[in-house]
Protein backbone atom coordinates (compact mmCIF):
# COMPACT_ATOMS: atom_id res chain seq x y z
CA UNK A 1 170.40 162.09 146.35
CA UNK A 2 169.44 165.62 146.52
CA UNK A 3 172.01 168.38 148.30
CA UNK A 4 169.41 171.29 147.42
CA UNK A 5 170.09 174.81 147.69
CA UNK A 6 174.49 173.73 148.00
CA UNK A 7 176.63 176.37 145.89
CA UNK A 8 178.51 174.93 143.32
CA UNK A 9 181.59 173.63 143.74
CA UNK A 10 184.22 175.78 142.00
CA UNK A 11 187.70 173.71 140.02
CA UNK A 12 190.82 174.73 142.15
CA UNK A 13 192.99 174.93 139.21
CA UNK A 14 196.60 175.60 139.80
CA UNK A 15 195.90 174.94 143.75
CA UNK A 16 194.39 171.12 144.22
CA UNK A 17 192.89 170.22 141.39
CA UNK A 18 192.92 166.95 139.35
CA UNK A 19 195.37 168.68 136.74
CA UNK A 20 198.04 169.44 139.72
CA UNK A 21 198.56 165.73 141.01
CA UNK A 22 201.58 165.40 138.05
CA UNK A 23 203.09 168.35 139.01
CA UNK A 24 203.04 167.63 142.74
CA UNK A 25 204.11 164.14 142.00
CA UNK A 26 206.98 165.44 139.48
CA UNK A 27 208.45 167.65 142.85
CA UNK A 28 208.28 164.84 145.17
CA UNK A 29 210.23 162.75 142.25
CA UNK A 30 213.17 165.96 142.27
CA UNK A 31 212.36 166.69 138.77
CA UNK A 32 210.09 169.55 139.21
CA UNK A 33 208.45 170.47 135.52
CA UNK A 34 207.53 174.03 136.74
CA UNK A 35 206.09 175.57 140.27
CA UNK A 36 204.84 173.29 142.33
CA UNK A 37 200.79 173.46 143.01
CA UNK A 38 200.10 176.18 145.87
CA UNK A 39 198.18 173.19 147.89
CA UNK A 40 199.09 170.24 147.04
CA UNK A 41 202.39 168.81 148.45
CA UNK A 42 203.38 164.73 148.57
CA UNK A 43 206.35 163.81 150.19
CA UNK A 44 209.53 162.72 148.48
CA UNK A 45 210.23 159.71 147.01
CA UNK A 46 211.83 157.48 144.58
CA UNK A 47 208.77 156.04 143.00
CA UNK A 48 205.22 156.88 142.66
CA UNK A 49 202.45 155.27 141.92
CA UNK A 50 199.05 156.94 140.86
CA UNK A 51 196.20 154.99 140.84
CA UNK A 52 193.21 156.27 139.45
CA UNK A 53 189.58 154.85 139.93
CA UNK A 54 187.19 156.46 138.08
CA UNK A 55 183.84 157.43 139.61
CA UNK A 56 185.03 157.29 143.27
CA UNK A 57 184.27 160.92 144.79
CA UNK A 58 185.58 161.81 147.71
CA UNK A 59 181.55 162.52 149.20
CA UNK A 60 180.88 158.82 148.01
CA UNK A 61 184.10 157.57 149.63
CA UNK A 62 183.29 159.37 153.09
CA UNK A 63 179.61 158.26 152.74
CA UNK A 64 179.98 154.75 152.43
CA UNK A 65 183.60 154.52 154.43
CA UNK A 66 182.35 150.87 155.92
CA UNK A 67 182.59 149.09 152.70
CA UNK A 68 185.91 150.55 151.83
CA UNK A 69 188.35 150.20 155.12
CA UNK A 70 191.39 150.45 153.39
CA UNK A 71 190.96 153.34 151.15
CA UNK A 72 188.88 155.26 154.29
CA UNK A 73 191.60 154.92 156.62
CA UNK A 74 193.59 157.24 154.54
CA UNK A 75 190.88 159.58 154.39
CA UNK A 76 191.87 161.39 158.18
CA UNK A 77 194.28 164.08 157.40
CA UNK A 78 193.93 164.47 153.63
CA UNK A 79 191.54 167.09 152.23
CA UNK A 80 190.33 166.32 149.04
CA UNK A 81 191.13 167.90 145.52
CA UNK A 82 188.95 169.25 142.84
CA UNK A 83 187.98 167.29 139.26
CA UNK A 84 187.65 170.49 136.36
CA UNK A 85 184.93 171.36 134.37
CA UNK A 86 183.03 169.18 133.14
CA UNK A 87 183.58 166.61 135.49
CA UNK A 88 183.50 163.68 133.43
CA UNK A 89 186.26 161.12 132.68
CA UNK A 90 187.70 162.27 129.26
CA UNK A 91 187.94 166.23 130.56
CA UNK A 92 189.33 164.84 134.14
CA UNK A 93 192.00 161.95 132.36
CA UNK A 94 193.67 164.90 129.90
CA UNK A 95 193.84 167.04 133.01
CA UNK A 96 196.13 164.61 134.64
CA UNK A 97 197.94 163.86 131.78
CA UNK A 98 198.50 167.75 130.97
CA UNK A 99 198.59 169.31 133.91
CA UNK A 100 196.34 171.72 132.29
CA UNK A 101 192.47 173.34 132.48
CA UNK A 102 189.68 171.99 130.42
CA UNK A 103 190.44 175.14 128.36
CA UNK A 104 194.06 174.67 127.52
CA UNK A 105 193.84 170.73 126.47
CA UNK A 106 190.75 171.12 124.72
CA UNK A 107 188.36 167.86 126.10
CA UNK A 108 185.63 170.39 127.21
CA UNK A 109 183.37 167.44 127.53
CA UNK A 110 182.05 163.93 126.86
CA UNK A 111 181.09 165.13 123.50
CA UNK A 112 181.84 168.38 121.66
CA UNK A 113 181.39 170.09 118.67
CA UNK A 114 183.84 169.84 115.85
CA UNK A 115 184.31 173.82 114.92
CA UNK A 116 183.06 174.11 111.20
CA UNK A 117 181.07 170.74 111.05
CA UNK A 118 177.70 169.33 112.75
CA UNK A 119 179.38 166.40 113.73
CA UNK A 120 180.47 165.84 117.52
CA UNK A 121 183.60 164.61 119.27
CA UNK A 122 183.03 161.76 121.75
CA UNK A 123 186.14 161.73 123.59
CA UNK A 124 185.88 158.49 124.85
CA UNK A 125 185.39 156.52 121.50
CA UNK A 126 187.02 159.01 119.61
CA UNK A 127 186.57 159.54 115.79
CA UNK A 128 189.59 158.18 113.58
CA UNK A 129 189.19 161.58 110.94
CA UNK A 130 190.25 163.53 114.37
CA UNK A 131 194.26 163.72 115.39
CA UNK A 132 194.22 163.83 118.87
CA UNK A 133 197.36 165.38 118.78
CA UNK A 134 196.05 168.49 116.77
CA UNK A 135 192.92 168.29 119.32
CA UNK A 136 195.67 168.09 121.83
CA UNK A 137 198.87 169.53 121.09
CA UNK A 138 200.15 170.84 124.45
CA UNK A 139 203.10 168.33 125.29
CA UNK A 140 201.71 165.86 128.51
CA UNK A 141 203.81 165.81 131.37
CA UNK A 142 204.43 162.22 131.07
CA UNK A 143 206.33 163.04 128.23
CA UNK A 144 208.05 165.95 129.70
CA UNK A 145 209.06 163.94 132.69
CA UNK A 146 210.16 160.97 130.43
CA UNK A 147 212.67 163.81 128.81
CA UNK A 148 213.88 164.56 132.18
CA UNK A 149 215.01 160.88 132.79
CA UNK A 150 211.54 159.35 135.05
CA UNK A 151 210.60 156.30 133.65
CA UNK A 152 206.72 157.13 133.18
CA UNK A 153 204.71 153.94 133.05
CA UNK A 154 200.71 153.84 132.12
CA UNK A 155 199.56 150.85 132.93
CA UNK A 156 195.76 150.20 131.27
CA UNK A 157 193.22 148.11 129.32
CA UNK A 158 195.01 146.67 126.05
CA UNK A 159 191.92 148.39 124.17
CA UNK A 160 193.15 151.73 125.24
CA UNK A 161 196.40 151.57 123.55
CA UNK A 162 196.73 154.39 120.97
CA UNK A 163 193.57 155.07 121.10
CA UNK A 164 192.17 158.46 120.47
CA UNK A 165 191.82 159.71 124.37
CA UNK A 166 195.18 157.85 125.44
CA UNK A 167 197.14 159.11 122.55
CA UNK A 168 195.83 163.21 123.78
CA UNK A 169 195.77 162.84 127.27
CA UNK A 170 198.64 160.03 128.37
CA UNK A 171 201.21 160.14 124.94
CA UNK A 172 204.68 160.11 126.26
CA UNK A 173 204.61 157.51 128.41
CA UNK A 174 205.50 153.47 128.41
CA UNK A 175 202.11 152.12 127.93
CA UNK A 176 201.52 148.32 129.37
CA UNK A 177 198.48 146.55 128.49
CA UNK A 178 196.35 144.60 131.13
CA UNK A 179 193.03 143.58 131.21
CA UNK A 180 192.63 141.22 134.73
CA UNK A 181 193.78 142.54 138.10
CA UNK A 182 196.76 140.16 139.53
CA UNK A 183 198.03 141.08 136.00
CA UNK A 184 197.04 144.65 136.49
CA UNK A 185 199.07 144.70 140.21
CA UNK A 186 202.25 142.67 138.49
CA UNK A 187 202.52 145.26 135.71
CA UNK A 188 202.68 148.22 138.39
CA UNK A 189 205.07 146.73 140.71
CA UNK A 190 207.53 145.76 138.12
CA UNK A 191 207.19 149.46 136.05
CA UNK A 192 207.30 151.15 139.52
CA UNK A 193 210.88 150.00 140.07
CA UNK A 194 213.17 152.96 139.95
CA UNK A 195 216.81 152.74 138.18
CA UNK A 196 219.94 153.26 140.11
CA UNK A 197 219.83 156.79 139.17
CA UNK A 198 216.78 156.98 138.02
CA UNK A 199 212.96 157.54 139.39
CA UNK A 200 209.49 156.38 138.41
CA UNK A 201 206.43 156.95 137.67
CA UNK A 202 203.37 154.46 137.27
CA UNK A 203 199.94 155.51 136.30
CA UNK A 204 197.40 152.73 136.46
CA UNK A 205 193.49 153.01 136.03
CA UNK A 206 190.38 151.13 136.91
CA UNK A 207 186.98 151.75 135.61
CA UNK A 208 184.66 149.13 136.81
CA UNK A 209 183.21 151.74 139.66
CA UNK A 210 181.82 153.91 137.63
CA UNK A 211 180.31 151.27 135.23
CA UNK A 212 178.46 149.96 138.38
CA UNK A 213 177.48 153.16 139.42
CA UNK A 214 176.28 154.34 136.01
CA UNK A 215 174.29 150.88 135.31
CA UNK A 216 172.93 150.45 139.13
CA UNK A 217 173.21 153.60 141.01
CA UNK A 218 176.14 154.91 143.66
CA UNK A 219 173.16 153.83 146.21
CA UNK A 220 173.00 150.02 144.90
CA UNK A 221 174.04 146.90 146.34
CA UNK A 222 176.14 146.64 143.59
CA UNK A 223 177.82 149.27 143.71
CA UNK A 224 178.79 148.79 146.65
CA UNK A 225 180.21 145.31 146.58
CA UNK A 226 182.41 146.87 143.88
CA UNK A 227 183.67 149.77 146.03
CA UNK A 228 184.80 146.37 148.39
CA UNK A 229 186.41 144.76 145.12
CA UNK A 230 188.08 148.25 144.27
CA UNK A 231 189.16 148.64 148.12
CA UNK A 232 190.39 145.27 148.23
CA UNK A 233 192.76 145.78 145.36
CA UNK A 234 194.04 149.13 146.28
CA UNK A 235 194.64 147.22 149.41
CA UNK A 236 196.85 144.49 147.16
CA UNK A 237 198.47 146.73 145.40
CA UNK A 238 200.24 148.74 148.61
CA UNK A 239 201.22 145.12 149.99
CA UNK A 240 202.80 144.54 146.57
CA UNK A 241 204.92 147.45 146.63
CA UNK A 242 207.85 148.02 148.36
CA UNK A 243 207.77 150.15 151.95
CA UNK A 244 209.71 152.57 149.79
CA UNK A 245 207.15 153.65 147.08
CA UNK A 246 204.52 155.58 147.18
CA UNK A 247 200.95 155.34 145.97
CA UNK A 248 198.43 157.86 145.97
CA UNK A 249 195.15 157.15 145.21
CA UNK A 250 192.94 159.43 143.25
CA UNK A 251 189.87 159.46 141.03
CA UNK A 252 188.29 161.76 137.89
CA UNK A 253 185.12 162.76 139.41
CA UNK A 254 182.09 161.69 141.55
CA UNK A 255 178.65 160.93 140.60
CA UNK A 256 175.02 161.40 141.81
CA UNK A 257 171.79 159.27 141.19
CA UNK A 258 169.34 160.69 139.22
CA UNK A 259 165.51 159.26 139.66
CA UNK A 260 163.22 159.23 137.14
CA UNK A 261 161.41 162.03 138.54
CA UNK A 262 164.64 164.50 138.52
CA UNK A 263 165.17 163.74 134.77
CA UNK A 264 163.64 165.82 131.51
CA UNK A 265 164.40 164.81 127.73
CA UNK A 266 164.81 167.76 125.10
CA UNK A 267 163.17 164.87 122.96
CA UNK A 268 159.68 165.67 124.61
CA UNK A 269 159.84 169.73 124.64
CA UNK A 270 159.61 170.79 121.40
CA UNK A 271 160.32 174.57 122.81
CA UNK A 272 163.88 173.18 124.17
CA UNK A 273 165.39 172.19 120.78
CA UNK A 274 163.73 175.75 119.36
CA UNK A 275 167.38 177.15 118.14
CA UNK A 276 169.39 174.71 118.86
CA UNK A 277 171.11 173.20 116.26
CA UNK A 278 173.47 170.36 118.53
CA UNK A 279 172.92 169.01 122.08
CA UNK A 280 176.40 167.87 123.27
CA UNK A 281 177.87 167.26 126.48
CA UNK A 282 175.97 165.08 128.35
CA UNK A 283 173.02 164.77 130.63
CA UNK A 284 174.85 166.65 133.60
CA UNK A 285 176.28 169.42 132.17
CA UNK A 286 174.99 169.84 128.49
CA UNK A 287 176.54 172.19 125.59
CA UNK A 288 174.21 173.49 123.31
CA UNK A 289 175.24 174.79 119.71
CA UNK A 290 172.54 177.02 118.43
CA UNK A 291 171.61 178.36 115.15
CA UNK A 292 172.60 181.89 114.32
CA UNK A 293 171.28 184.91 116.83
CA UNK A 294 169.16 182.35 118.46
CA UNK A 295 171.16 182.59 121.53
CA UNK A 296 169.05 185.15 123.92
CA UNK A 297 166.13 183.13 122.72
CA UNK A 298 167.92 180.04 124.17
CA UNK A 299 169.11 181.20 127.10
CA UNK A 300 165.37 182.45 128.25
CA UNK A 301 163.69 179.97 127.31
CA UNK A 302 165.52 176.91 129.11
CA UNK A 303 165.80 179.42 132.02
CA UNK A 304 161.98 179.57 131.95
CA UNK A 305 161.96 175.60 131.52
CA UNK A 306 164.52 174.12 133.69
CA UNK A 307 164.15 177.37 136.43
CA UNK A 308 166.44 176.73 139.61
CA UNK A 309 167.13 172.69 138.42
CA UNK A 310 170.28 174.43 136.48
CA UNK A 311 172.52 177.30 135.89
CA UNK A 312 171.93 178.18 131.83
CA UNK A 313 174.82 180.27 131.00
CA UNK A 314 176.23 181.60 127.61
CA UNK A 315 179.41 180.36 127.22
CA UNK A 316 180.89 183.79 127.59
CA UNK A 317 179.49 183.82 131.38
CA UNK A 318 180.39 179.93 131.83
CA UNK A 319 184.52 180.84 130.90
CA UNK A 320 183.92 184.19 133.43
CA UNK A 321 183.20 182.00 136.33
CA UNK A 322 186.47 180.06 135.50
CA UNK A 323 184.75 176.85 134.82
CA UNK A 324 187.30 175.48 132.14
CA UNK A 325 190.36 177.80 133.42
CA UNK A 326 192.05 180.15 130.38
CA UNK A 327 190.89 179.30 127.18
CA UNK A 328 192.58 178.99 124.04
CA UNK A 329 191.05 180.40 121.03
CA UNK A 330 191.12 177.39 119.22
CA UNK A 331 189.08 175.79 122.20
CA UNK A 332 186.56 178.50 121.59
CA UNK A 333 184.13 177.22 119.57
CA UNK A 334 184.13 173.51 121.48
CA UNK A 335 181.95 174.51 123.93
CA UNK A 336 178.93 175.62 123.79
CA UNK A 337 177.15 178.89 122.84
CA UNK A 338 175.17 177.95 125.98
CA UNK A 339 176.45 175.64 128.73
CA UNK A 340 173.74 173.78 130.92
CA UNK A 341 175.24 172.86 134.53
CA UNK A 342 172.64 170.79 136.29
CA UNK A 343 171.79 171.28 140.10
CA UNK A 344 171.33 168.69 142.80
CA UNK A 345 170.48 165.23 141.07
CA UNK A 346 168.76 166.92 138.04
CA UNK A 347 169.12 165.62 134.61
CA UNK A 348 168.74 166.78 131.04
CA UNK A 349 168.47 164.17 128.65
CA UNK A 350 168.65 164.24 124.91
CA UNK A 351 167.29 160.68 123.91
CA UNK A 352 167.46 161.66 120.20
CA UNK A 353 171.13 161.98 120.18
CA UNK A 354 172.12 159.31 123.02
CA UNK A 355 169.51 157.43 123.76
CA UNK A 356 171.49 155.15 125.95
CA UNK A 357 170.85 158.25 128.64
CA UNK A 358 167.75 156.88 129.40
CA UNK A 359 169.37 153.55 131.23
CA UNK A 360 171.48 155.26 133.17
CA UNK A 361 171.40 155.80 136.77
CA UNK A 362 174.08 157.38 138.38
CA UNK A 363 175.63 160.47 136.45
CA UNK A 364 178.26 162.90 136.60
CA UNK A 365 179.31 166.23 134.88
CA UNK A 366 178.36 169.35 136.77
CA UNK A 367 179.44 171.21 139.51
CA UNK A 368 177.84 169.50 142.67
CA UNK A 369 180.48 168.58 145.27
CA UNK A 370 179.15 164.97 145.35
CA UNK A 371 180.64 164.72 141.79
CA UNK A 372 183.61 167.13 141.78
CA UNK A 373 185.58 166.69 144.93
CA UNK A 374 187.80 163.87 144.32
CA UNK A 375 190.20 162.14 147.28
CA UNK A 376 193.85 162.49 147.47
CA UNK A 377 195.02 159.52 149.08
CA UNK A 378 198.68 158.85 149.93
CA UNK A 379 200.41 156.08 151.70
């Protein structure tokens, strides 16, 4: 779905963004970790629970409100938040679990140079020579609200337990492994039970949305039969908790569908991989490593190519527009000596490298609002 000629929209770090729900949620628990977000306030409670599906952007929740009824009746009255920069699920999931930009943690993207090597980081399968907690090392503020007496839950796909992406974005907490839903709702009802004297906090995660909407399109049938099935259990999961605690519903980005008309692989333009040493990222928002001084050569040339379809941007101009927040220097060299941010439902694919690309419908990354306003949903 095309939304030609729409601005980008910008991350509202340190205002509503992804990276502030934690915070927020750490005030309403009474065991504020620093200053609370300037705009985004949940009431107090005893126990909160955040559930996160991935893929479900506030646009796609508002657009197809009739096959959702639960989740869309919480829409009136709560303006949505922003995902950062990229908007994909390993940036967005470290966010949350930091409270920090893109360029504090470190996930800059799907996949990212390792500084000093040719090799690249994907953040979701990780790579066992990487520490995630040297990637990482900012303390998460699960663990810094586990220190402060909250029992921090994160409740999640057995597979995901230590792994590479859990251990940087979610260390710190209690981590309970699930793999079915009833068991999925069970495990957050009993972690979500505050002590005596003591409060909670249960993060649980679903990621069969975006699957759907990658493999079939945010516009299929399918997907939407499993926005119902995700509505559905959001709508279990409030009747299973107790009046007295609170779930907010949230997600890491949004996603558009990209046709095979609005799609170009750097495979097939032989002037496109001129210079360029890596293609990282991912079709949406690409970094691209280049060989030395071939950077104005870059730049001009995929400007000439991909014209208004994208914003090509050295990575100096990409941190000046505040895209990742405040870098660190170690965070530098992750991204890329030029940063591709693709417009409307435009695509850049790189076959050669992930040729999987190619199958995909539905895609997410960049800056449109369709895939980086995200709802905040409390009840």
């Amino acid at each position: 779905m095309s939304t030609s000629g729409e601005a980008f929209c910008e991350p509202a770090y340190g205002v509503r963004s992804l990276g502030d729900l934690v915070p927020a949620a750490a005030h309403a628990l009474g065991s504020p970790l620093g200053p609370a977000p300037t705009n985004l306030v949940l009431p107090d409670a005893a126990s909160y629970v955040v559930f996160l599906i991935d893929g479900l952007g506030a646009r796609l929740l508002e657009r197809y409100a009739h096959a959702a009824p639960y989740l869309s009746s919480l829409l009136a009255g709560s303006a949505p938040a922003t995902a950062g920069v990229p908007s994909t699920t390993s940036t967005s999931l470290t966010s949350l679990g930091t409270g920090l930009a893109p360029g504090a943690h470190g996930l800059v993207g799907f996949t990212t140079r390792i500084p000093g090597t040719s090799d690249l980081l994907n953040a979701l399968v990780w790579d066992h020579d990487i520490d995630p907690t040297q990637w990482q090392p900012h303390q998460t503020t699960f663990s810094s609200l586990q220190a402060a007496g909250v029992r921090v839950t994160v409740v999640n796909k057995r597979e995901f337990n230590g792994s590479g992406l859990t251990v940087a974005a979610h260390r710190g907490a209690d981590y309970v492994g699930v793999d079915r839903v009833g068991e999925r709702i069970a495990a957050v009802v009993a972690a979500s039970t505050p002590g005596p004297r003591q409060s909670a906090l249960t993060y649980v995660y679903d990621g069969d949305l975006d699957w759907t909407g990658h493999r079939w399109g945010v516009a299929s049938s399918q997907w939407l039969q499993q926005l119902a099935m995700i509505d559905h259990e959001a709508e279990q999961l409030r009747e299973a908790l107790p009046v007295d605690r609170r779930l907010v519903v949230v997600a890491d980005h949004g996603m558009v569908d990209v046709s095979e008309q609005s799609r170009i692989d750097v495979a097939e333009h032989d002037e496109l991989r001129s210079g360029v040493a890596i293609v990282g990222g991912e079709a949406r928002f690409r970094h691209l490593y280049c060989r030395g001084g071939a950077v104005p050569d870059v730049i001009t040339t995929w400007q000439e190519v991909l014209g208004a379809r994208a914003d090509v941007l050295t990575r100096a101009e990409a941190i000046g527009r505040g895209w990742f927040g405040p870098v660190d220097p170690s965070v530098l060299p992750r991204i890329g000596d030029v940063v591709v941010a693709c417009r409307d439902d435009f695509a850049v694919l790189s076959t050669e490298g992930f040729p999987y690309e190619a199958k995909l419908i539905g895609m997410h990354g960049s800056l449109t609002h369709d895939e980086m306003l995200i709802p905040v949903l409390v009840d």
